[in-house]
Protein backbone atom coordinates (compact mmCIF):
# COMPACT_ATOMS: atom_id res chain seq x y z
CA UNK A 1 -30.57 -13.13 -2.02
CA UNK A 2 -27.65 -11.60 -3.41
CA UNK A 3 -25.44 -11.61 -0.10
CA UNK A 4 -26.14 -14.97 0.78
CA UNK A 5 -25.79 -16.41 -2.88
CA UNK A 6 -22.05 -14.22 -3.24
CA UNK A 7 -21.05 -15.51 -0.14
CA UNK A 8 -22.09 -19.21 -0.94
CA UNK A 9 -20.46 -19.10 -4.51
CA UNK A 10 -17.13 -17.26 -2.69
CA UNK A 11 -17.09 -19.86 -0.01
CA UNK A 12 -17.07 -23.10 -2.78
CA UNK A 13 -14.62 -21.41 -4.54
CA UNK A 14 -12.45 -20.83 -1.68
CA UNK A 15 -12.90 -24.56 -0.72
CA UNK A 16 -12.45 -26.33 -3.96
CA UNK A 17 -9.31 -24.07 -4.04
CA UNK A 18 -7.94 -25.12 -1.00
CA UNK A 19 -8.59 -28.58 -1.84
CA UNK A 20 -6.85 -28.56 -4.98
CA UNK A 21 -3.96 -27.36 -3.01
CA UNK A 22 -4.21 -30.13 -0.41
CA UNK A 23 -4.28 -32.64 -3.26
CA UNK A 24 -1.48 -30.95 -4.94
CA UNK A 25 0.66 -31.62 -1.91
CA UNK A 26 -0.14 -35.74 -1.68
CA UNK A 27 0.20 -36.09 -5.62
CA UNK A 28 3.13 -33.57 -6.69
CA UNK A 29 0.59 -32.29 -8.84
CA UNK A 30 -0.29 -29.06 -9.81
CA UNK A 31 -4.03 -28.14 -10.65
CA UNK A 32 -5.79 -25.64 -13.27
CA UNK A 33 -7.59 -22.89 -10.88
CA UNK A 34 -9.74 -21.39 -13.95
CA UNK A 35 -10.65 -24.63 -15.22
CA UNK A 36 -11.73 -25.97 -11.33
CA UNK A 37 -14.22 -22.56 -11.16
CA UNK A 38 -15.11 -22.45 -14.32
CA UNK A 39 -16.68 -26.10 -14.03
CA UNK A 40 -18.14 -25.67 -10.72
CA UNK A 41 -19.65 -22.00 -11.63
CA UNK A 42 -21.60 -23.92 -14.54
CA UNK A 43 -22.50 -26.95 -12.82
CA UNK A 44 -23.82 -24.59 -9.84
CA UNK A 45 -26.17 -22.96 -12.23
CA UNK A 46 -27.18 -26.04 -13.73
CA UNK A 47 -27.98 -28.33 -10.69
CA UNK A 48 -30.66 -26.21 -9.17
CA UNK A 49 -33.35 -26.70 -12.39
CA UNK A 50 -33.14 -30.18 -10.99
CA UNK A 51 -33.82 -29.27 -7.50
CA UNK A 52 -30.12 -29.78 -6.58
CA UNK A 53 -27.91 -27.47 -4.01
CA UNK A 54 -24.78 -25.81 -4.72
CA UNK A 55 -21.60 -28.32 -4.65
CA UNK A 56 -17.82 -27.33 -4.32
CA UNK A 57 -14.78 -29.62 -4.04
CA UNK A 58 -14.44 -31.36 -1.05
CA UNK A 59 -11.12 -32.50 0.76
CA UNK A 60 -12.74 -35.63 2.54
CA UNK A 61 -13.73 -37.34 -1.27
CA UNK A 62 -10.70 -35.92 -2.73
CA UNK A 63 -8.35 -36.95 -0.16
CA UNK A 64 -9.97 -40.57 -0.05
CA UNK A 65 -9.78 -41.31 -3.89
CA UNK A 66 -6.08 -40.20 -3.60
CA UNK A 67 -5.17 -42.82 -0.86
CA UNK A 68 -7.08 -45.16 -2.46
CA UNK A 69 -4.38 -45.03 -5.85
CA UNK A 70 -6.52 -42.47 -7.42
CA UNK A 71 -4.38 -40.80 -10.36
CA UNK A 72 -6.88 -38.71 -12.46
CA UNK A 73 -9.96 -36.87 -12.73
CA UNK A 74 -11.79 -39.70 -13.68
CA UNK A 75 -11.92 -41.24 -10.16
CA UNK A 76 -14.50 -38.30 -9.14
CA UNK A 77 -16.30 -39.25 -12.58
CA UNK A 78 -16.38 -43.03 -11.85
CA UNK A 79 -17.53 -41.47 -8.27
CA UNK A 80 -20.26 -39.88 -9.98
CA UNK A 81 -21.31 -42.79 -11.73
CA UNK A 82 -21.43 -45.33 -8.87
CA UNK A 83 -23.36 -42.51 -6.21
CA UNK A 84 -26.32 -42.28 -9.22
CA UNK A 85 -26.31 -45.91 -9.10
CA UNK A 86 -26.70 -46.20 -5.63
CA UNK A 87 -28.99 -43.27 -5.69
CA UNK A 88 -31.18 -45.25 -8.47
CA UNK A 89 -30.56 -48.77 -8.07
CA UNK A 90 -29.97 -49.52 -4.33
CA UNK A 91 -31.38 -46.81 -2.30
CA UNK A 92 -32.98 -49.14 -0.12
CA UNK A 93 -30.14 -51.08 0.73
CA UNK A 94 -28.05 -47.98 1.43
CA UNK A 95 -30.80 -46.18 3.31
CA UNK A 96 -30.04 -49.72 5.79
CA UNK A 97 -26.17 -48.77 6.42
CA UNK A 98 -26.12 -47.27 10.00
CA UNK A 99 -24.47 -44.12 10.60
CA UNK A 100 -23.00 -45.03 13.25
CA UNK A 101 -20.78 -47.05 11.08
CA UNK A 102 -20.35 -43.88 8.85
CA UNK A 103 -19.22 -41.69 11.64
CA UNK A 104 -15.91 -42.97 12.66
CA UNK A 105 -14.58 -43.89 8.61
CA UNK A 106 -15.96 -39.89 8.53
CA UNK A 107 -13.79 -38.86 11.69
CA UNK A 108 -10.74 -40.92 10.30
CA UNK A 109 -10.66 -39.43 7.17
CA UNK A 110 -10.87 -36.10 8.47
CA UNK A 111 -8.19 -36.55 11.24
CA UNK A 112 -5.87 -37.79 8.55
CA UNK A 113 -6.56 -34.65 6.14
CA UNK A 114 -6.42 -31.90 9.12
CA UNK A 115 -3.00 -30.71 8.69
CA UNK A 116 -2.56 -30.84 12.75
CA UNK A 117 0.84 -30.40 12.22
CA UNK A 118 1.03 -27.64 10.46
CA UNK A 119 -1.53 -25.57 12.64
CA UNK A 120 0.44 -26.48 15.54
CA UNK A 121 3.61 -24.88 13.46
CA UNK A 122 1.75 -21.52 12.33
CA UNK A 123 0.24 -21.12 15.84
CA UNK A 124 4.19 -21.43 17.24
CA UNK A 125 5.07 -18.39 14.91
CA UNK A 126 2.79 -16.38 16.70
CA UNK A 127 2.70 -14.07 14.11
CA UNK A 128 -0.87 -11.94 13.08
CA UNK A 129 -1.13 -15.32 10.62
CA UNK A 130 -1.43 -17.22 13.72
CA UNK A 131 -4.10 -14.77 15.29
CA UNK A 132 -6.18 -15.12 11.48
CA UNK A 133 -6.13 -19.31 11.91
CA UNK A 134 -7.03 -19.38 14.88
CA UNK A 135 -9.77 -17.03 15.29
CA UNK A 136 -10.90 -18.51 12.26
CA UNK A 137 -10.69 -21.83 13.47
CA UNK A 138 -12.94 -20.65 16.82
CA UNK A 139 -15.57 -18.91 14.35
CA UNK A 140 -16.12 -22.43 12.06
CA UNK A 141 -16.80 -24.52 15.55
CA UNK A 142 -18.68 -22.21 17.52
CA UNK A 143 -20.42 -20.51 14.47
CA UNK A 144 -20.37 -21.42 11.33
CA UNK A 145 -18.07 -21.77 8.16
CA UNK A 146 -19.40 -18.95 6.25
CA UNK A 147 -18.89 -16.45 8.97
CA UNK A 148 -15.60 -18.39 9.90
CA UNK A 149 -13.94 -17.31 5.93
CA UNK A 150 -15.80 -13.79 5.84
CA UNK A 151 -14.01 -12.88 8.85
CA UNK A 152 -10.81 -14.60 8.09
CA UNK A 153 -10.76 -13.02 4.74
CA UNK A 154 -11.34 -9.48 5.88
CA UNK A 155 -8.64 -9.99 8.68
CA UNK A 156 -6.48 -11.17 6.04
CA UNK A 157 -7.00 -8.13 3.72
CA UNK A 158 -6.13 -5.75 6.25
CA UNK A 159 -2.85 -7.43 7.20
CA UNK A 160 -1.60 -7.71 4.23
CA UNK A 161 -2.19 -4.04 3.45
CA UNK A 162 -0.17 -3.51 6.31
CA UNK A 163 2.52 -5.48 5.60
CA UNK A 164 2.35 -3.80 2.61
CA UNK A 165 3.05 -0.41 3.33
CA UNK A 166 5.76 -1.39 5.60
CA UNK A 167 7.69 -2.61 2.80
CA UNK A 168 7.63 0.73 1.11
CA UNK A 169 10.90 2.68 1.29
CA UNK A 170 12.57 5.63 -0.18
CA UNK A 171 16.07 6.13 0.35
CA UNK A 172 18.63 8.81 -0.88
CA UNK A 173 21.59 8.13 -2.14
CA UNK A 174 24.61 9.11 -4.71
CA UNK A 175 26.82 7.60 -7.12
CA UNK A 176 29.33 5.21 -5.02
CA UNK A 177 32.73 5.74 -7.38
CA UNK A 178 34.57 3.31 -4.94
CA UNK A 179 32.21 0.69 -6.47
CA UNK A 180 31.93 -0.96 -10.23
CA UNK A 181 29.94 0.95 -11.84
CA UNK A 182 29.54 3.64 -9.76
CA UNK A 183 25.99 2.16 -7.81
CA UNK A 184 24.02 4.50 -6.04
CA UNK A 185 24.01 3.97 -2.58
CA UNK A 186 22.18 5.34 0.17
CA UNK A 187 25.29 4.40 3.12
CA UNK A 188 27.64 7.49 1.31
CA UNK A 189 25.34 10.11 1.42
CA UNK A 190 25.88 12.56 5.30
CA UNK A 191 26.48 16.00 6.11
CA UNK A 192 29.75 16.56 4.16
CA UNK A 193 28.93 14.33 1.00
CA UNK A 194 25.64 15.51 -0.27
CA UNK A 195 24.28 17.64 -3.02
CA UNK A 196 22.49 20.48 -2.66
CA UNK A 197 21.16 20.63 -6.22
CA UNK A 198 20.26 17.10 -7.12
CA UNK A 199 18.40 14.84 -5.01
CA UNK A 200 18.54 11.05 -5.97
CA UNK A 201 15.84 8.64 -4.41
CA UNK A 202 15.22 4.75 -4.90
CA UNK A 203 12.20 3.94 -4.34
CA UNK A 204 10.85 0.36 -3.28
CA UNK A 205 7.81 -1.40 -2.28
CA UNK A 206 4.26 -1.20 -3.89
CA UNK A 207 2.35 2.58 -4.35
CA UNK A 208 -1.20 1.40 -3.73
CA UNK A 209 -3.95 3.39 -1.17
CA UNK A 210 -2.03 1.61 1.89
CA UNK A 211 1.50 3.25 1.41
CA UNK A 212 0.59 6.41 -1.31
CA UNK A 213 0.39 8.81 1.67
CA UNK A 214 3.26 7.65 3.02
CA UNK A 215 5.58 7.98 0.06
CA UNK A 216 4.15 11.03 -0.38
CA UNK A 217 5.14 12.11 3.79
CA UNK A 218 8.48 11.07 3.65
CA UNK A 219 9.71 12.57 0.35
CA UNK A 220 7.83 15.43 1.29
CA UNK A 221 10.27 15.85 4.23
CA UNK A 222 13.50 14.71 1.99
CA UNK A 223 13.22 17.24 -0.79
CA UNK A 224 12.37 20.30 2.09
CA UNK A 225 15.37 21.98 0.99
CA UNK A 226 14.08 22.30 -2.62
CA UNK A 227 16.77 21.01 -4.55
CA UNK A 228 16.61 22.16 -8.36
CA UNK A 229 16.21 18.38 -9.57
CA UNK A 230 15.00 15.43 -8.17
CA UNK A 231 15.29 11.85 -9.58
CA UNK A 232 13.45 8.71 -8.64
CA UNK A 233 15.01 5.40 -9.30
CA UNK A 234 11.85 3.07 -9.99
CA UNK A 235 13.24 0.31 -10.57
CA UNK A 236 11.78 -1.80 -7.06
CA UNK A 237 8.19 -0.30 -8.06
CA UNK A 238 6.64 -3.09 -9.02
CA UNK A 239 2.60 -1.67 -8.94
CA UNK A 240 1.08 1.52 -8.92
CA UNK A 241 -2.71 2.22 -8.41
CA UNK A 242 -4.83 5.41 -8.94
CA UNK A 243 -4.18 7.08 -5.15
CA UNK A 244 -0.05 6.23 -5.56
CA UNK A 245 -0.08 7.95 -9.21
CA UNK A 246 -2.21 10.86 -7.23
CA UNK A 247 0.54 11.33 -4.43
CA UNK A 248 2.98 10.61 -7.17
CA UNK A 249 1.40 13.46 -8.97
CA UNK A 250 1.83 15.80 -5.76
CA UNK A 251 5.50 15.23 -5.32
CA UNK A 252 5.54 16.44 -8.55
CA UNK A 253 3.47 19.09 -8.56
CA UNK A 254 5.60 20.29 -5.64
CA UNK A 255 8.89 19.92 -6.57
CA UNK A 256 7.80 22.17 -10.17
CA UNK A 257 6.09 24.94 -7.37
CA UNK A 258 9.49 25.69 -6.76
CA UNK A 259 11.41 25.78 -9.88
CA UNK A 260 12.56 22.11 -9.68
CA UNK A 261 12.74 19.48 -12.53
CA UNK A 262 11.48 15.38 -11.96
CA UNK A 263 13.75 12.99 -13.14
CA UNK A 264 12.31 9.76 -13.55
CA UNK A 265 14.57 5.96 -14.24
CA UNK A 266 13.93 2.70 -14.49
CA UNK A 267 10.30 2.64 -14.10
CA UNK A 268 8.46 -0.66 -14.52
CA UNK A 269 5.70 -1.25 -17.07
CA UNK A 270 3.09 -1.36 -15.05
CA UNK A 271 3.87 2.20 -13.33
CA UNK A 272 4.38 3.74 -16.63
CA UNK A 273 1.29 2.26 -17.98
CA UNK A 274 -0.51 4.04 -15.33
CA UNK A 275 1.33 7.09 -15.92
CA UNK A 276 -0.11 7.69 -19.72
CA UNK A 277 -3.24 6.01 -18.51
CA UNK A 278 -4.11 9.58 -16.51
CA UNK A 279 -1.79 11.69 -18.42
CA UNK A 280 0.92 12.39 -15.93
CA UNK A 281 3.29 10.77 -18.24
CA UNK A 282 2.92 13.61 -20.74
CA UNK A 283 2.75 16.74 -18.00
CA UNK A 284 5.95 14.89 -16.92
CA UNK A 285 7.57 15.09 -20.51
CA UNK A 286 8.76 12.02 -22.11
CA UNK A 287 12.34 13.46 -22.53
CA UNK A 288 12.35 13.22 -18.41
CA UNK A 289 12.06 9.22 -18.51
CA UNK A 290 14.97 7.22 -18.46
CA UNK A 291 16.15 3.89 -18.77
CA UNK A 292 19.07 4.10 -16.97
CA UNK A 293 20.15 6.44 -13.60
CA UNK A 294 23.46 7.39 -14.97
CA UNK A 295 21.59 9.06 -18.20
CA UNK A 296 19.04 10.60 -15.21
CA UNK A 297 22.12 12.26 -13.78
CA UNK A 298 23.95 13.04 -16.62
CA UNK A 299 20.68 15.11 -17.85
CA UNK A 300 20.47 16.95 -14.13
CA UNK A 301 24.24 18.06 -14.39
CA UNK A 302 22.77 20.39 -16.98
CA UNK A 303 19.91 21.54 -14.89
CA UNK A 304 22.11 22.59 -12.39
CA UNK A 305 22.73 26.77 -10.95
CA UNK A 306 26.75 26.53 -11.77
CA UNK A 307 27.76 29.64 -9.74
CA UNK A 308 25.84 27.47 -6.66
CA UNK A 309 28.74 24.83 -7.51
CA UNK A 310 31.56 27.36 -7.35
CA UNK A 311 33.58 26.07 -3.93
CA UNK A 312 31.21 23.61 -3.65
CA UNK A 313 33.14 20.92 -1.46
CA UNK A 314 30.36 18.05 -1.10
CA UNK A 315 31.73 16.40 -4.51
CA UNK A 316 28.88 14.08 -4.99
CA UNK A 317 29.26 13.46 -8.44
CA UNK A 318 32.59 13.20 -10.95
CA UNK A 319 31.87 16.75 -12.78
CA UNK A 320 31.88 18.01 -9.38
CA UNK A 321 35.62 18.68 -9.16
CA UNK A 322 35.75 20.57 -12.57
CA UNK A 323 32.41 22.18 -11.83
CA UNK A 324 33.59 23.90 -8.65
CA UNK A 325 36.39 24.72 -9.47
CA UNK A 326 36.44 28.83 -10.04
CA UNK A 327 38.86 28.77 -12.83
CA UNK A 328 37.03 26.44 -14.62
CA UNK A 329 33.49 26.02 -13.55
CA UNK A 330 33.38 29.92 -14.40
CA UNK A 331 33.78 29.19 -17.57
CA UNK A 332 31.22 26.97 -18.12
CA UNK A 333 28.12 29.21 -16.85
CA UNK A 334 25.51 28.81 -19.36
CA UNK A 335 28.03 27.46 -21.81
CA UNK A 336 27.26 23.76 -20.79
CA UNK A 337 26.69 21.17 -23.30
CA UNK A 338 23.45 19.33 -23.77
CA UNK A 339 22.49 16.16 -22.38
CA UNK A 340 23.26 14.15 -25.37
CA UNK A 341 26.41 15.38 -25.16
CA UNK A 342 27.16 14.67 -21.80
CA UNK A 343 29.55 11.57 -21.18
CA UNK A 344 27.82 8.21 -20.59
CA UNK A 345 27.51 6.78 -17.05
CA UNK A 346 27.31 3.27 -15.67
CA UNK A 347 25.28 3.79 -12.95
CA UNK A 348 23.30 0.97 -11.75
């Protein structure tokens, strides 16, 4: 019974939800989700030791009392009240009220709550939201509503996974000094204005199981030429899961194989929480987290192989023009000052 009983509690959940948010819309209201569950999870449990069935909130009641002037919760309490009463004190009489007198107040009600406009509107989009409504809508006449949300819910999970990964990007880029504060930007950065040593990548989107692998791919292919440090701007990360610290943890992994130093700014709480949650924060090192890029870079120009820079012409960062320069970039072989030492950048 556990399927059946899950899907039933799911299903009332789902529909007092939905009309909450239907009532929301005709009151300028807004409702208190936990509260609505809470109150419906322990009335559920309570009912049946009096031989009752499960009960959820319904639209058609909901959307009556609120036409009718209804302003609080204690219309559905005073409609509480007078249904016992019936129940106990005029059955008979109500048992004499034909249905065919109930049916059309019944078909009324639920022509006025159907929305038809707005289906009519999300089927025009004729987006994969249109295909989920309206296979949906198919499954609740010709089957039934239980089948009708499982499916819609599972079609629904699997877009939005996609739509998720699609929103993840990486992007390299360098310092722009044409702009304020010297933003990194990803429309400098070609054949002729690129370093060889430092790699700089913003990263954007969400690194959960449907977009780990490929983050992982595509940096994989960027940082092919081994640069000796990479940084990741983490700013746009707004959620990492177990697999996206995992491929995180490869890129890593990789870029160290060959001699390379990670370089991480601007990571969100969440991501770093997840970080020292499995201990990658601490194989990382804490002094390779920073809160700002320009810090990141600062830290990198000291990382760097300076007779590499000698004649270097790419002049991707500000240092570059003293760095390559033989007469003085010579000089400065292993005689580089440390990070802290470093002037302060504004990079955003």
């Amino acid at each position: 019974m556990i399927k059946p009983a899950f899907v039933i509690a799911l299903l009332g959940g789902i529909e007092s939800l939905l009309s909450a948010v239907v009532a929301d819309g005709m009151t300028g209201t807004r409702h208190h989700s936990n509260r609505e569950l809470m109150g419906q999870g322990i009335a559920n449990m309570i009912t049946p030791l009096f031989g009752g069935i499960p009960a959820t909130g319904a639209i058609a009641r909901t959307a009556t009392n609120i036409k009718n002037g209804a302003v609080s919760p204690l219309s559905g309490v005073i409609h509480g009240i007078v249904v016992l009463l019936v129940l106990f004190l005029f059955a008979p009489y109500a048992s004499s009220i034909p249905l065919a007198s109930m049916a059309p107040i019944l078909m009324v009600v639920a022509w006025n709550m159907s929305e038809r406009k707005a289906f009519a509107h999300v089927l025009r989009t004729r987006t994969a939201d249109s295909l989920v409504l309206l296979l949906t809508f198919i499954l609740t006449v010709f089957t039934d509503l239980t089948t009708a949300v499982e499916v819609g819910l599972v079609l629904s999970a699997i877009l939005f996974v996609k739509n998720m990964s699609e929103l993840l990007k990486t992007s390299k880029g360098l310092p722009d000094h044409g702009e304020r504060g010297e933003k990194v930007s990803s429309r400098i950065v070609h054949e002729q204005h690129n370093c060889p040593q430092v790699s700089i990548h913003t990263v954007e989107g969400a690194l959960f199981f449907g977009a780990a692998a490929q983050f992982e791919k595509r940096l994989t292919e960027e940082i092919k030429d081994r640069p000796k440090v990479l940084i990741l701007r983490m700013n746009h990360v707004l959620y990492m899961d177990t697999t996206g610290e995992a491929n995180f943890a490869a890129i890593v992994k990789q870029v160290r194989k060959h001699g390379g130093t990670v370089l991480i700014s601007e990571m969100r709480l969440q991501p770093q929480q997840m970080l020292k949650k499995t201990g990658l924060a601490d194989w990382i090192g804490a002094e390779h987290f920073f809160d700002k890029t320009g810090d990141a870079i600062s830290h990198a120009l000291t990382k760097l192989n300076r007779h590499q820079c000698l004649g270097c012409t790419h002049m991707a960062f500000r240092e570059c023009k003293h760095l390559s320069d033989p007469n003085t970039g010579a000089q400065d072989v292993g005689n580089r000052p440390p990070a802290g030492a470093v002037p302060t950048r504004t990079v955003c």
